[in-house]
Protein backbone atom coordinates (compact mmCIF):
# COMPACT_ATOMS: atom_id res chain seq x y z
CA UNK A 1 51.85 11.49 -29.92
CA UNK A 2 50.60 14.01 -27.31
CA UNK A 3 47.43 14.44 -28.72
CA UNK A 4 47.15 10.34 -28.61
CA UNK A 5 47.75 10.39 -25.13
CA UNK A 6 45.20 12.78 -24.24
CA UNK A 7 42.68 11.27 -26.44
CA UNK A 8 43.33 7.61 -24.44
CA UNK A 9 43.18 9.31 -21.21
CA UNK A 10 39.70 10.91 -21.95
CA UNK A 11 36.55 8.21 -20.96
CA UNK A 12 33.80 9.10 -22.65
CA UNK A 13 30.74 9.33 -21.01
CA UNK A 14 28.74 6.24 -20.06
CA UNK A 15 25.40 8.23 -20.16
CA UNK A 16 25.56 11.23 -22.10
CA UNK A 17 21.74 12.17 -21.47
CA UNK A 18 21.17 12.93 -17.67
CA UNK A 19 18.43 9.97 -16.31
CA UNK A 20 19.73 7.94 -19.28
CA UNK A 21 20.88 5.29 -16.22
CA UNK A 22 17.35 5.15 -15.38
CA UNK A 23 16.04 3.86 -18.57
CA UNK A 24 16.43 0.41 -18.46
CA UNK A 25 14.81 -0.31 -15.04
CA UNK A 26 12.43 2.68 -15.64
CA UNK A 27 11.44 0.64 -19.07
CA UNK A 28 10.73 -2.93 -17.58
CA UNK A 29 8.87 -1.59 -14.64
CA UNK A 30 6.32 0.05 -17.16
CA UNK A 31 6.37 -3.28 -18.97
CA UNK A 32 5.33 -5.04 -16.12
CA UNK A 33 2.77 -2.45 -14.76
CA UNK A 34 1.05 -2.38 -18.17
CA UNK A 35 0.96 -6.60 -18.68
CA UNK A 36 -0.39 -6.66 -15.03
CA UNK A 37 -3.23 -4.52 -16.24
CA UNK A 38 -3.54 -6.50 -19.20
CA UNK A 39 -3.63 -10.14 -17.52
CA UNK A 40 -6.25 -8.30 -15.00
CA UNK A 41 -8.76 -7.09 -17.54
CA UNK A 42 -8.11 -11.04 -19.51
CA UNK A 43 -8.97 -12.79 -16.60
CA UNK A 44 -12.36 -10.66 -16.16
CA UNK A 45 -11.95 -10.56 -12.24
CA UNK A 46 -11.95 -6.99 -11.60
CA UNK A 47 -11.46 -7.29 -7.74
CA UNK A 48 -8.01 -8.36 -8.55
CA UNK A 49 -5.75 -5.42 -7.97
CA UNK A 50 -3.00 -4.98 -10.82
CA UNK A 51 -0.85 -3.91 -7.78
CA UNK A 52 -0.90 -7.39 -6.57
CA UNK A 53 -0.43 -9.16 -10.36
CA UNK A 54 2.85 -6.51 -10.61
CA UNK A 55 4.42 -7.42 -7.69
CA UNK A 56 3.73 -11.14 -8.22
CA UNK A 57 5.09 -10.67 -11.87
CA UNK A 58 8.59 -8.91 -10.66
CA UNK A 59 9.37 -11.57 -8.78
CA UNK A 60 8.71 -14.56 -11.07
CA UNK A 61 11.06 -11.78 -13.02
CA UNK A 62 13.68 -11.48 -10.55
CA UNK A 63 13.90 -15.08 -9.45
CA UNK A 64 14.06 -16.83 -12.89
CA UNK A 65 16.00 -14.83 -14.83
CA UNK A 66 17.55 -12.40 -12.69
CA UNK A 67 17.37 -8.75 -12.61
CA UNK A 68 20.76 -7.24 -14.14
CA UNK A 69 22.31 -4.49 -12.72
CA UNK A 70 21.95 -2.21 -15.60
CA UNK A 71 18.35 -2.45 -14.35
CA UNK A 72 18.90 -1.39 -10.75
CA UNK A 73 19.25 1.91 -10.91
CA UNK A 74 15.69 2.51 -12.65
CA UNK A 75 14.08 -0.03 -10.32
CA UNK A 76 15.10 1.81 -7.47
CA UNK A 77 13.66 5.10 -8.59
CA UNK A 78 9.99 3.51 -9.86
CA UNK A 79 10.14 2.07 -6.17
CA UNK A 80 10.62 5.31 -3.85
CA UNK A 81 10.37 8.47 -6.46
CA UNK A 82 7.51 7.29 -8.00
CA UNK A 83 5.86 5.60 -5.45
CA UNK A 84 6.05 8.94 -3.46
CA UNK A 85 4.70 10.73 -6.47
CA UNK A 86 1.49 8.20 -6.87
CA UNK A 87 1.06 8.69 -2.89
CA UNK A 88 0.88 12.55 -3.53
CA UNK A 89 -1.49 12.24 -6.48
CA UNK A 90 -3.61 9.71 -4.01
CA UNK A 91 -4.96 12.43 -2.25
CA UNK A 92 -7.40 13.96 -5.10
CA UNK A 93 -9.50 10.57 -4.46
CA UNK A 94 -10.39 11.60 -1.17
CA UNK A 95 -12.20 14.46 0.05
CA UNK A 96 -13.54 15.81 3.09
CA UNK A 97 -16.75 16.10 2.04
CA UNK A 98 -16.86 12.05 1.97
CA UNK A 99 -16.36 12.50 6.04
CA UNK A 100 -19.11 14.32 6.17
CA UNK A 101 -21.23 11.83 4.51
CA UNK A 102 -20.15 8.93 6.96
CA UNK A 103 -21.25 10.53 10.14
CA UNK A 104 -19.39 10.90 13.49
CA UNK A 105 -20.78 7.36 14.58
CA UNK A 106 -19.34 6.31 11.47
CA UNK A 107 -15.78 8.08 11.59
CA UNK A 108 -15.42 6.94 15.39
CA UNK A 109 -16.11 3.26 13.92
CA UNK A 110 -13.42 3.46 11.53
CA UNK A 111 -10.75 5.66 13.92
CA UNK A 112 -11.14 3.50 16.57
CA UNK A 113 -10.80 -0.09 14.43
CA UNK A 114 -7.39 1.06 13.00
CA UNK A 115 -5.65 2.49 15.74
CA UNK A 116 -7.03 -1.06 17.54
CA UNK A 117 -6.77 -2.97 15.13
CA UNK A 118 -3.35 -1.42 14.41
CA UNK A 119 -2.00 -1.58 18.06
CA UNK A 120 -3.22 -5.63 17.81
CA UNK A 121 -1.49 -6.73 15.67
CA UNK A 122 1.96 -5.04 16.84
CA UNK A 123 1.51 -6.36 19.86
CA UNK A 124 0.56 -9.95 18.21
CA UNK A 125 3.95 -9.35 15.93
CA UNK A 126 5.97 -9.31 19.19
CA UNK A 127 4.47 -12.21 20.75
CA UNK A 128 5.28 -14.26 17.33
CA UNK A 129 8.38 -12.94 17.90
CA UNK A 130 8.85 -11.56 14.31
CA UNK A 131 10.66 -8.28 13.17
CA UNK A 132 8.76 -5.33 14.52
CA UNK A 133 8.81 -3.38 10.74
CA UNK A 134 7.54 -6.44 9.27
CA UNK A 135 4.53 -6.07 12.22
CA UNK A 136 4.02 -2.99 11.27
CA UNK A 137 3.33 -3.44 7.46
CA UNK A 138 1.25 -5.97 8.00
CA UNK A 139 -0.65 -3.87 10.42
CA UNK A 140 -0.73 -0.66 8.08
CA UNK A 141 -2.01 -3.31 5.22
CA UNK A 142 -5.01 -4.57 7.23
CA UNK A 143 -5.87 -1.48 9.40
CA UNK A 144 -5.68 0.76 6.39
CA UNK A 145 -6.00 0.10 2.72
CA UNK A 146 -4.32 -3.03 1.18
CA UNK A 147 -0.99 -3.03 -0.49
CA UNK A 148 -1.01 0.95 -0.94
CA UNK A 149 -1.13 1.12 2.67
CA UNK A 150 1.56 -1.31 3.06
CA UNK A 151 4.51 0.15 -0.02
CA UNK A 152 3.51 3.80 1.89
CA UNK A 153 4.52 3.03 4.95
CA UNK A 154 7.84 1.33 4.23
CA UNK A 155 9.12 4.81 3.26
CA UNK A 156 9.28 5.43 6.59
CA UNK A 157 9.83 1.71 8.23
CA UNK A 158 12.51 0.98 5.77
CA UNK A 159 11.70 -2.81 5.80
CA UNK A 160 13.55 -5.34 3.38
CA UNK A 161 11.94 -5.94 0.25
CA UNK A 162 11.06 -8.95 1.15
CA UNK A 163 8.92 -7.79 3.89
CA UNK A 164 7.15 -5.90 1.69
CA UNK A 165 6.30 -8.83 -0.52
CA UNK A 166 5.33 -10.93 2.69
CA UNK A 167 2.67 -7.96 4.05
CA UNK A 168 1.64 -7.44 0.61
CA UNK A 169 0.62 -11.31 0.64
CA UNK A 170 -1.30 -11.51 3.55
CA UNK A 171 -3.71 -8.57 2.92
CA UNK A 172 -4.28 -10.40 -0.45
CA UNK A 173 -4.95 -13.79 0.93
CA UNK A 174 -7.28 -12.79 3.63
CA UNK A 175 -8.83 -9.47 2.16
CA UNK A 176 -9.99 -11.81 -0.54
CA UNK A 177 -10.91 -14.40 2.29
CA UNK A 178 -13.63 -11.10 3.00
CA UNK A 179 -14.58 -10.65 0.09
CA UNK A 180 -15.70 -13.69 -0.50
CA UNK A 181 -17.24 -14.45 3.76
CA UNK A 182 -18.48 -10.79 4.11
CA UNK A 183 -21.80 -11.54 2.08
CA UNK A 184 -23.05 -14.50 3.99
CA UNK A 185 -21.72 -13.31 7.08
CA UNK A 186 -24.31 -9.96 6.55
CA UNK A 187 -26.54 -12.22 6.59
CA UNK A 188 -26.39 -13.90 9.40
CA UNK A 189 -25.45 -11.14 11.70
CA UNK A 190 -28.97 -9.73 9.79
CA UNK A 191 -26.76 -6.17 9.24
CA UNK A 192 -28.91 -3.45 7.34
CA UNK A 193 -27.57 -2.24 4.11
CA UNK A 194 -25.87 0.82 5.61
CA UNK A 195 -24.41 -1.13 8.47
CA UNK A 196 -22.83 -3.85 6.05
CA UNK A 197 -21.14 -1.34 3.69
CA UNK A 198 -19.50 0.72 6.80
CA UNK A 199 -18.48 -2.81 8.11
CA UNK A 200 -17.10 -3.89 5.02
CA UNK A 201 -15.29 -0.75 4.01
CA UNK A 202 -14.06 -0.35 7.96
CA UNK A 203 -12.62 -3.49 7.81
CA UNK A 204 -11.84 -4.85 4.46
CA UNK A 205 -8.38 -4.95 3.13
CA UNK A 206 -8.38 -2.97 -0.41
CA UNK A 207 -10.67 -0.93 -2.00
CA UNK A 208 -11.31 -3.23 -4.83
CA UNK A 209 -12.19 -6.27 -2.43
CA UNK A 210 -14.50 -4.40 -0.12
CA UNK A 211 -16.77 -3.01 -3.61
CA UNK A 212 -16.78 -6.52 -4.51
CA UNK A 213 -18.16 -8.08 -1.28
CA UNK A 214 -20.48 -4.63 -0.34
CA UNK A 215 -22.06 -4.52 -3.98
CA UNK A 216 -23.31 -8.26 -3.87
CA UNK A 217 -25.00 -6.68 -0.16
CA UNK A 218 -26.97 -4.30 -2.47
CA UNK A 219 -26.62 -0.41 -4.81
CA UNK A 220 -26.99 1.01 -0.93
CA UNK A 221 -24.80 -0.73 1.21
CA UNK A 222 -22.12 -1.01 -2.19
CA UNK A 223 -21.71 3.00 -2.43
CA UNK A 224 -21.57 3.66 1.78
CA UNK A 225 -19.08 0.99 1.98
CA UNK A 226 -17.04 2.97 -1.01
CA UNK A 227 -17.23 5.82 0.80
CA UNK A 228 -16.30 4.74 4.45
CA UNK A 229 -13.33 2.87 2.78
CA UNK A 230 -12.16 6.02 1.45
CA UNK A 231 -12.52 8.11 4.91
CA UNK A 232 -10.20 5.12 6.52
CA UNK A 233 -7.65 6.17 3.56
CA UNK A 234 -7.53 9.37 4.45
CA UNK A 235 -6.01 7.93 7.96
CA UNK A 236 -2.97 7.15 6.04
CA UNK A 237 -1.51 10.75 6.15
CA UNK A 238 -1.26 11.32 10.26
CA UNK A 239 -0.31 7.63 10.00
CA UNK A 240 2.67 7.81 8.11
CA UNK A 241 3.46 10.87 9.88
CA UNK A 242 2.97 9.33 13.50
CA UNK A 243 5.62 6.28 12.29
CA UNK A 244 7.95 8.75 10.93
CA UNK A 245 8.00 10.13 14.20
CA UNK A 246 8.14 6.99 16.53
CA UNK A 247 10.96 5.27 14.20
CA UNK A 248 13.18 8.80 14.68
CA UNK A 249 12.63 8.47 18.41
CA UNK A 250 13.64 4.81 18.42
CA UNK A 251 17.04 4.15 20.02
CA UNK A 252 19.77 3.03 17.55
CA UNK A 253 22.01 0.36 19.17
CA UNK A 254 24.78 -0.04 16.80
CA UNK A 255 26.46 1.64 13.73
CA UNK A 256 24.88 -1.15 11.42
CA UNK A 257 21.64 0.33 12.33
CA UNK A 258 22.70 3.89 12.03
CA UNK A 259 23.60 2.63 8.65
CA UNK A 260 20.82 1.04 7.43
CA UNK A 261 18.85 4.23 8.57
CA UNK A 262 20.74 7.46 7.43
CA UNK A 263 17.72 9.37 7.77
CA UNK A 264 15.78 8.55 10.57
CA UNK A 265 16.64 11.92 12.41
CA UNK A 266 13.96 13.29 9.64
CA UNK A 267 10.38 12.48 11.08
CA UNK A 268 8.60 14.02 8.45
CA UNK A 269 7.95 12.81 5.04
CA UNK A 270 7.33 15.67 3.23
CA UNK A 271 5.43 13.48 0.14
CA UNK A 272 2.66 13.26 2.85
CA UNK A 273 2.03 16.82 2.94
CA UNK A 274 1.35 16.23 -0.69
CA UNK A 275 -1.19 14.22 -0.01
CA UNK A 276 -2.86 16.46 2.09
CA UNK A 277 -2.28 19.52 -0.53
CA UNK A 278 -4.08 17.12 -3.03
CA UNK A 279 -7.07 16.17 -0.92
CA UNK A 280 -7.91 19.77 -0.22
CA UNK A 281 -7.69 20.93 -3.95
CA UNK A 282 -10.33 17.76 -4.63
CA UNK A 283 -12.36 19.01 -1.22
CA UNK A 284 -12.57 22.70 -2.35
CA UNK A 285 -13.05 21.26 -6.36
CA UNK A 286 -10.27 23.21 -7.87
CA UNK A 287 -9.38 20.71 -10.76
CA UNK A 288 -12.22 19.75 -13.52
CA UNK A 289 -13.66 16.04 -13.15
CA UNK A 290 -12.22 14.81 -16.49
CA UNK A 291 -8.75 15.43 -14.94
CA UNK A 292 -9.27 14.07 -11.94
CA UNK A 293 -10.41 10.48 -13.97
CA UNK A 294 -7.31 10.42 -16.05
CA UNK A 295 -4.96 11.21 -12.67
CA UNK A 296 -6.79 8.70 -10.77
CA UNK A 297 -5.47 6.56 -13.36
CA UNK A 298 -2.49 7.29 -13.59
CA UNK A 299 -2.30 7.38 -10.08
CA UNK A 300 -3.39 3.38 -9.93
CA UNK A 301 -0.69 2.88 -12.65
CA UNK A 302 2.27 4.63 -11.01
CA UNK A 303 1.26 2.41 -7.90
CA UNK A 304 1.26 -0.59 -9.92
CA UNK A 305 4.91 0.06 -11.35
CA UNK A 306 6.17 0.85 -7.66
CA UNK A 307 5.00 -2.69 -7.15
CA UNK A 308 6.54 -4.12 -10.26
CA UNK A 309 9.86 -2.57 -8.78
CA UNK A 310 9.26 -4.20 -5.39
CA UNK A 311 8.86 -7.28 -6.93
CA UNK A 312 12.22 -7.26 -9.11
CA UNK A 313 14.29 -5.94 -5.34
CA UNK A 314 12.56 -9.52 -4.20
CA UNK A 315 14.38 -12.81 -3.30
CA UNK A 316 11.92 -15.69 -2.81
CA UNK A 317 14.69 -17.43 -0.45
CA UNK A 318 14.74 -14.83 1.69
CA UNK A 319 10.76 -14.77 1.42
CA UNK A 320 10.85 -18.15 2.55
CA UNK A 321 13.07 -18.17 5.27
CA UNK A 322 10.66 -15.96 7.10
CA UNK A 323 8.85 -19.24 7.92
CA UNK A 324 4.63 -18.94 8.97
CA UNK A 325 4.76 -16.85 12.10
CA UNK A 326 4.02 -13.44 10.36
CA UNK A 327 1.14 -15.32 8.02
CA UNK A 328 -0.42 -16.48 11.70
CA UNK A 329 0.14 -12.68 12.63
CA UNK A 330 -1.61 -11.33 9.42
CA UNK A 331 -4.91 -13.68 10.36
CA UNK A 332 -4.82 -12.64 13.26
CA UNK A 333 -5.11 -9.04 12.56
CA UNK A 334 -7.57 -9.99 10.16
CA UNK A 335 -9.49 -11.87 12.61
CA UNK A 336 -9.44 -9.11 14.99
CA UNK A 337 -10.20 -6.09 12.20
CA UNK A 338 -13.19 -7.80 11.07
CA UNK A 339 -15.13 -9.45 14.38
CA UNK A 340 -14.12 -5.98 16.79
CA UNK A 341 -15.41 -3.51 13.66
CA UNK A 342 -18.24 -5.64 13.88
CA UNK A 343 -19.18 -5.40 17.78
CA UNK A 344 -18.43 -1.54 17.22
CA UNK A 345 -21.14 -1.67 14.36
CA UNK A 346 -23.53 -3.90 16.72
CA UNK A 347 -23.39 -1.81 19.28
CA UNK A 348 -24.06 1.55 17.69
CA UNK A 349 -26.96 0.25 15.61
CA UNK A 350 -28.18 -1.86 17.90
């Protein structure tokens, strides 16, 4: 009798493997991230970025059939563990050397676009009157690199998911929009090869869009505007860091905000001196090429499930209620990144 009473107070153990929890989530994000590839490489348009397809295919996901909370807990960690992992492993695609090989001109082109173009389209968020961390994704997506830009710097803005969604949406949308205007619009402004690809990768959302519009400029202007794309990446370190710092500063009003934002008292995301640790092991060549291939891979796929996850933490309602005023914002940061870039680039190769 005793020994029945002890058994039917014991609960056995819900996951008896530690991360066990995390499997479910952790197994439909991969799904995702690996059919996003799949309907990529299908459609043959390789300037589509599987980032974009995976968050896109979350929330179909999410807002048909519903993500169930057995789901959650894996979801959660492919969108901040992981993501913070893939921003680490980021790093060994960028190197200093590549600064070097843009030129000071060409640096101060790039420096001074983002921090404008950056500082624009903040102040055009407040004068749309729309949530300031919403601003500020959209201006990390268009004054730095895309939807990577964009999921990085929510770790420190700590924006709803559906923010996220809505920045990711208008660097697609209008990055494509230069993709597509960038080649005529060489052109006409008569740029030379060199001046085109450090316009395009200066101002260009992602890094996929700006090698499809500087290729069809030309072999020359194709590789500089790689290269000047990945020096404004490397901007996304001291970025981060500089927001980290701001948003600890900022004054908290009420204890719903303290709540929402446990950890603002901690400036420093320490993934970004990852990122850093990674880009100096690529700049002083300290891991073989063929490694570097397979972890820029699997850097692009981690990415690509962090986006899956954002996706399935998305509610098209709430998406919706958000209304046009941050869509006018992102094209006008676009706007702005792409005709200012452009005087700089007049001016110094005038």
């Amino acid at each position: 009798m005793q020994s029945s009473m002890l058994a039917g107070n014991v609960r056995p153990a819900r996951y008896p493997i530690p991360g066990q929890r995390l499997l479910p989530g952790l197994l439909l994000t991969f799904i995702l991230a690996a059919f996003a590839f799949e309907l990529r490489s299908l459609s043959g348009i390789t300037a589509l970025s599987p980032l974009i397809i995976a968050i896109a295919l979350g929330m179909v996901f999410h807002n048909t059939m519903g993500t169930p909370d057995t789901f959650k807990p894996g979801v959660v960690f492919s969108m901040r563990r992981l993501l913070r992992f893939a921003i680490v492993l980021l790093g060994l695609q960028l190197s200093f050397a590549q600064l070097v090989r843009v030129g000071t001109a060409g640096l101060a082109i790039i420096l001074v676009t983002l921090v404008a173009s950056f500082v624009f389209t903040a102040w055009l968020g407040r004068r749309f009157h729309i949530d300031r961390k919403l601003a500020q994704l959209i201006a990390a997506g268009t004054s730095i690199c895309g939807a990577s830009a964009v999921i990085a710097t929510n770790t420190v803005t700590r924006a709803p998911d559906e923010d996220v969604a809505y920045a990711v949406a208008c660097v697609t949308v209008f990055g494509s929009a230069s993709m597509l205007l960038y080649p005529a619009l060489g052109g006409l402004a008569h740029l030379a090869p060199h001046a085109f690809g450090l316009w395009a990768g200066a101002s260009i959302h992602e890094i996929a869009q700006v090698v499809a519009a500087a290729f069809q400029n030309g072999t020359s202007s194709g590789h500089f505007a790689t290269i000047a794309k990945l020096s404004r990446v490397m901007m996304l370190a001291p970025m981060i860091l500089a927001l980290g710092y701001l948003s600890a500063k900022r004054p908290q009003s009420t204890a719903s905000d303290l709540a929402k934002e446990p950890t603002q008292s901690l400036p420093m995301p320490w993934f970004v001196l990852g990122f850093i640790a990674m880009m100096l092991f690529n700049s002083f060549d300290l891991i073989p090429h063929v490694d570097k291939v397979y972890l820029g891979q699997a850097t692009t796929f981690l990415l690509t499930v962090a986006l899956a996850a954002m996706g399935l933490e998305t509610d098209i309602g709430k998406l919706r209620a958000k209304g046009w005023r941050p869509l006018l914002v992102g094209a006008g940061s676009w706007l702005f990144i792409s005709a200012f870039s452009l005087g700089l680039i007049e001016l110094a190769y005038a």
